[in-house]
N, C-alpha and C. Protein backbone atom coordinates (compact mmCIF):
# COMPACT_ATOMS: atom_id res chain seq x y z
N UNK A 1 141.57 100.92 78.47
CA UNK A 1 140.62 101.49 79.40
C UNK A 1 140.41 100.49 80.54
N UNK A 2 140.43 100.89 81.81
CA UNK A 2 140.45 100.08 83.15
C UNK A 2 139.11 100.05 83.23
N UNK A 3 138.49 99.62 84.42
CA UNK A 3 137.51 99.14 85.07
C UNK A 3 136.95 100.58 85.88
N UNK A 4 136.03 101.05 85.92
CA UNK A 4 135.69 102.29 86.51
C UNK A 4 134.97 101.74 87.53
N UNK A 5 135.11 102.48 88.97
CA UNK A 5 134.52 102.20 90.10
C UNK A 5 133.55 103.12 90.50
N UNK A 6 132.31 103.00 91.28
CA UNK A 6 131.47 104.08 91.57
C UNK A 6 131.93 104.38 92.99
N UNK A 7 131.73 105.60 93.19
CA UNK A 7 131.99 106.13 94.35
C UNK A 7 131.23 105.61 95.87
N UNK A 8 131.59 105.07 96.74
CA UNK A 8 130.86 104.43 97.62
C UNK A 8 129.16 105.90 97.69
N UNK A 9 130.01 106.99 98.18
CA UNK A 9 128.47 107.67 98.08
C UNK A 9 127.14 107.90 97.36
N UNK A 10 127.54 107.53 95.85
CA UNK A 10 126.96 107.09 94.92
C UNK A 10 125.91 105.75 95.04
N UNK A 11 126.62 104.98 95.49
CA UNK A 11 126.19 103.36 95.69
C UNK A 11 125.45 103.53 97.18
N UNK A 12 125.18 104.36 97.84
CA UNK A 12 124.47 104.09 99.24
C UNK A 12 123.95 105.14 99.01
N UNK A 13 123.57 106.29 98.19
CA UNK A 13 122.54 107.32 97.72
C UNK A 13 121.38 106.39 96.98
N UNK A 14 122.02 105.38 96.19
CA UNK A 14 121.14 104.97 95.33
C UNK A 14 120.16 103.56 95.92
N UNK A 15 121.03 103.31 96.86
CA UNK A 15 119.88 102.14 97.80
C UNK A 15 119.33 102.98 98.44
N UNK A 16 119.78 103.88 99.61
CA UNK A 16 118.74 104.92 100.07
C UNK A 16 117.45 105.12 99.24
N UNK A 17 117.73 105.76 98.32
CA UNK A 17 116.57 106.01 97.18
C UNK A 17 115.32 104.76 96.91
N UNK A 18 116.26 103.86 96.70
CA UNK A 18 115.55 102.74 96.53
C UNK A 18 114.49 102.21 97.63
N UNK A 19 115.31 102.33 99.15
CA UNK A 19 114.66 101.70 100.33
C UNK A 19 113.24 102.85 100.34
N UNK A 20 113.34 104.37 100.20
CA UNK A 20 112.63 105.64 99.94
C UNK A 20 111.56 104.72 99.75
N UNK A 21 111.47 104.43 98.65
CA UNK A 21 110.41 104.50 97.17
C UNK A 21 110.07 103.28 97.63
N UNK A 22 110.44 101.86 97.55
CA UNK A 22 109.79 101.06 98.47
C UNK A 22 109.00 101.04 99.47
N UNK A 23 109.67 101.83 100.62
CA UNK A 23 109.07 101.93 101.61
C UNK A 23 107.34 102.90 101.42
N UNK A 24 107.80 103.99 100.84
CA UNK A 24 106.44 104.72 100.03
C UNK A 24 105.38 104.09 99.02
N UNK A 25 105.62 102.99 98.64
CA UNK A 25 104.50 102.21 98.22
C UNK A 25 104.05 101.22 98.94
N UNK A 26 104.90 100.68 99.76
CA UNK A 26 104.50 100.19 100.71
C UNK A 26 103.26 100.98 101.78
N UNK A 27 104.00 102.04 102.24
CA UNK A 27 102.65 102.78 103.26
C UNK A 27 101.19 103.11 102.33
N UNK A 28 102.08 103.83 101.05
CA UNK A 28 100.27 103.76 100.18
C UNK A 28 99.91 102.74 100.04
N UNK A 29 100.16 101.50 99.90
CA UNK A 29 99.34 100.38 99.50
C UNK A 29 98.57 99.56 100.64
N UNK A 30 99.07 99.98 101.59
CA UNK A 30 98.54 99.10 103.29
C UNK A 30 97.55 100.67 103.52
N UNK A 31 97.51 101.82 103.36
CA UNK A 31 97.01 103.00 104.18
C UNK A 31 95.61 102.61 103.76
N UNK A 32 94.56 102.60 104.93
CA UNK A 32 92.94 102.35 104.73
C UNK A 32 92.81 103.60 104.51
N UNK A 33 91.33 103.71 104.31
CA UNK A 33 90.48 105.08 103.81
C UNK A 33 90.17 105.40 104.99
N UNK A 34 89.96 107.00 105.07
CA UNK A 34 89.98 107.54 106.28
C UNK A 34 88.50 108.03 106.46
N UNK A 35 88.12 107.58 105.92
CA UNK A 35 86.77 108.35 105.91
C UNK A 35 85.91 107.61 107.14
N UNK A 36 84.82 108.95 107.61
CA UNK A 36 84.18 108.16 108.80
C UNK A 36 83.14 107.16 108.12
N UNK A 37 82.82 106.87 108.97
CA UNK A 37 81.46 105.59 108.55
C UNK A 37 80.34 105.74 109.73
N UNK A 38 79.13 105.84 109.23
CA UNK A 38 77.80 106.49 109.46
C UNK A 38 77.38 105.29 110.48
N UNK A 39 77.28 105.53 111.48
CA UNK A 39 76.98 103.96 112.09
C UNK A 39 75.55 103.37 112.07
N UNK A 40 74.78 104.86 112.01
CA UNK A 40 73.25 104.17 112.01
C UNK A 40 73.12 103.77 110.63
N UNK A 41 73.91 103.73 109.34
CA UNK A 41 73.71 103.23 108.29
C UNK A 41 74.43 101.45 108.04
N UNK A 42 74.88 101.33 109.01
CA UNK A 42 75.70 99.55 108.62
C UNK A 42 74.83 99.14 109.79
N UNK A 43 74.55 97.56 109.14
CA UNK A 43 74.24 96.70 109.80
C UNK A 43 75.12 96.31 110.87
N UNK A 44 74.93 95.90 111.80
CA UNK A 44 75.63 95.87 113.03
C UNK A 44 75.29 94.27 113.82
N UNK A 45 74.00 93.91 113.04
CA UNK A 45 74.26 92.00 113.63
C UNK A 45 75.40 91.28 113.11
N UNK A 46 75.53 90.20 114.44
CA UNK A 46 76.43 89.40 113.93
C UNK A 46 75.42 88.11 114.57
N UNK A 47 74.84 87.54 113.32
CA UNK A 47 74.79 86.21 113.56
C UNK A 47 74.99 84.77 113.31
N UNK A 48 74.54 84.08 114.02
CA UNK A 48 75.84 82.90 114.05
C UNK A 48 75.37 81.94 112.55
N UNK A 49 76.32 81.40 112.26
CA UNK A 49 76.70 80.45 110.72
C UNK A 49 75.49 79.47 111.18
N UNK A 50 75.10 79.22 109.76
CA UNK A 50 73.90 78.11 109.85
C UNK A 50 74.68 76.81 110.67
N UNK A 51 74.13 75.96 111.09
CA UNK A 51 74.71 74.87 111.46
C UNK A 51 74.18 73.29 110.68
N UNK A 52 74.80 72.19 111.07
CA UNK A 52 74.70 71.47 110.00
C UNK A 52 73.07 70.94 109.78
N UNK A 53 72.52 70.60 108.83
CA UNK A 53 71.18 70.26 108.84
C UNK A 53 70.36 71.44 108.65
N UNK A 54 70.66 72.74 108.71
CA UNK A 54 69.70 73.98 108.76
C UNK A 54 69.90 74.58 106.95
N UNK A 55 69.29 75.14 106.89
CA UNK A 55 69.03 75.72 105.41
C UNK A 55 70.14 76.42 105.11
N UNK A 56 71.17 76.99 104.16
CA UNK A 56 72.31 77.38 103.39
C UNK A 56 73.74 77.25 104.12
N UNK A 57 73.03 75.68 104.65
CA UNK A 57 74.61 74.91 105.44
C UNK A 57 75.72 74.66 104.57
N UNK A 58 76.74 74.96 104.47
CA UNK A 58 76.97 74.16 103.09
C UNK A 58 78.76 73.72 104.16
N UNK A 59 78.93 71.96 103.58
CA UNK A 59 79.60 71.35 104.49
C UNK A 59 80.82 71.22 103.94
N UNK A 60 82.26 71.73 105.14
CA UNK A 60 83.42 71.76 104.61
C UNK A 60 84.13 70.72 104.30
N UNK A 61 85.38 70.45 103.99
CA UNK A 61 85.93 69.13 103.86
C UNK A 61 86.76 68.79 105.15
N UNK A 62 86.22 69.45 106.09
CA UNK A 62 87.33 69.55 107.23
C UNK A 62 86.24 69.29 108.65
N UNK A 63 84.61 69.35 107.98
CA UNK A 63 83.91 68.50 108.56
C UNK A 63 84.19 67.49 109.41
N UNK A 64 83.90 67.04 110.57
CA UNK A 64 83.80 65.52 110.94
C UNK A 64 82.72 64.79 109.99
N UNK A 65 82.59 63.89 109.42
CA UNK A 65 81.55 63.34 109.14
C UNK A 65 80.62 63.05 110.23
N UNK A 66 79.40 62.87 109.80
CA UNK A 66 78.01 63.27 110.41
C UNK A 66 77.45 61.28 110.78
């Protein structure tokens, strides 16, 4: 018994398939929720990070020292 070969169409059906199905979990797994969002219900401040010396400062290691 020889060596059996697959048919090239065979072999580029089946990466096709493959790139498919990849690519399709890919878009479901990145796709956000579509849903609207209520704006008078989210908070909408943005305010600024404690700074050093103020109450729930808490200091990085990338700090300058003080």
């Amino acid at each position: 018994m020889g060596k059996k070969e697959l048919h090239p169409a065979a072999v580029w059906g089946a990466i096709g398939l493959l790139v498919v199905l990849i690519g399709g979990w890919f878009y479901m797994s990145t796709k956000g929720s579509s849903e609207m969002v209520d704006k008078t219900k989210v908070d909408m401040k943005d305010e600024d990070p404690p700074r050093p010396g103020q109450p729930g400062y808490r200091q990085r290691t990338t700090d300058a020292p003080l």
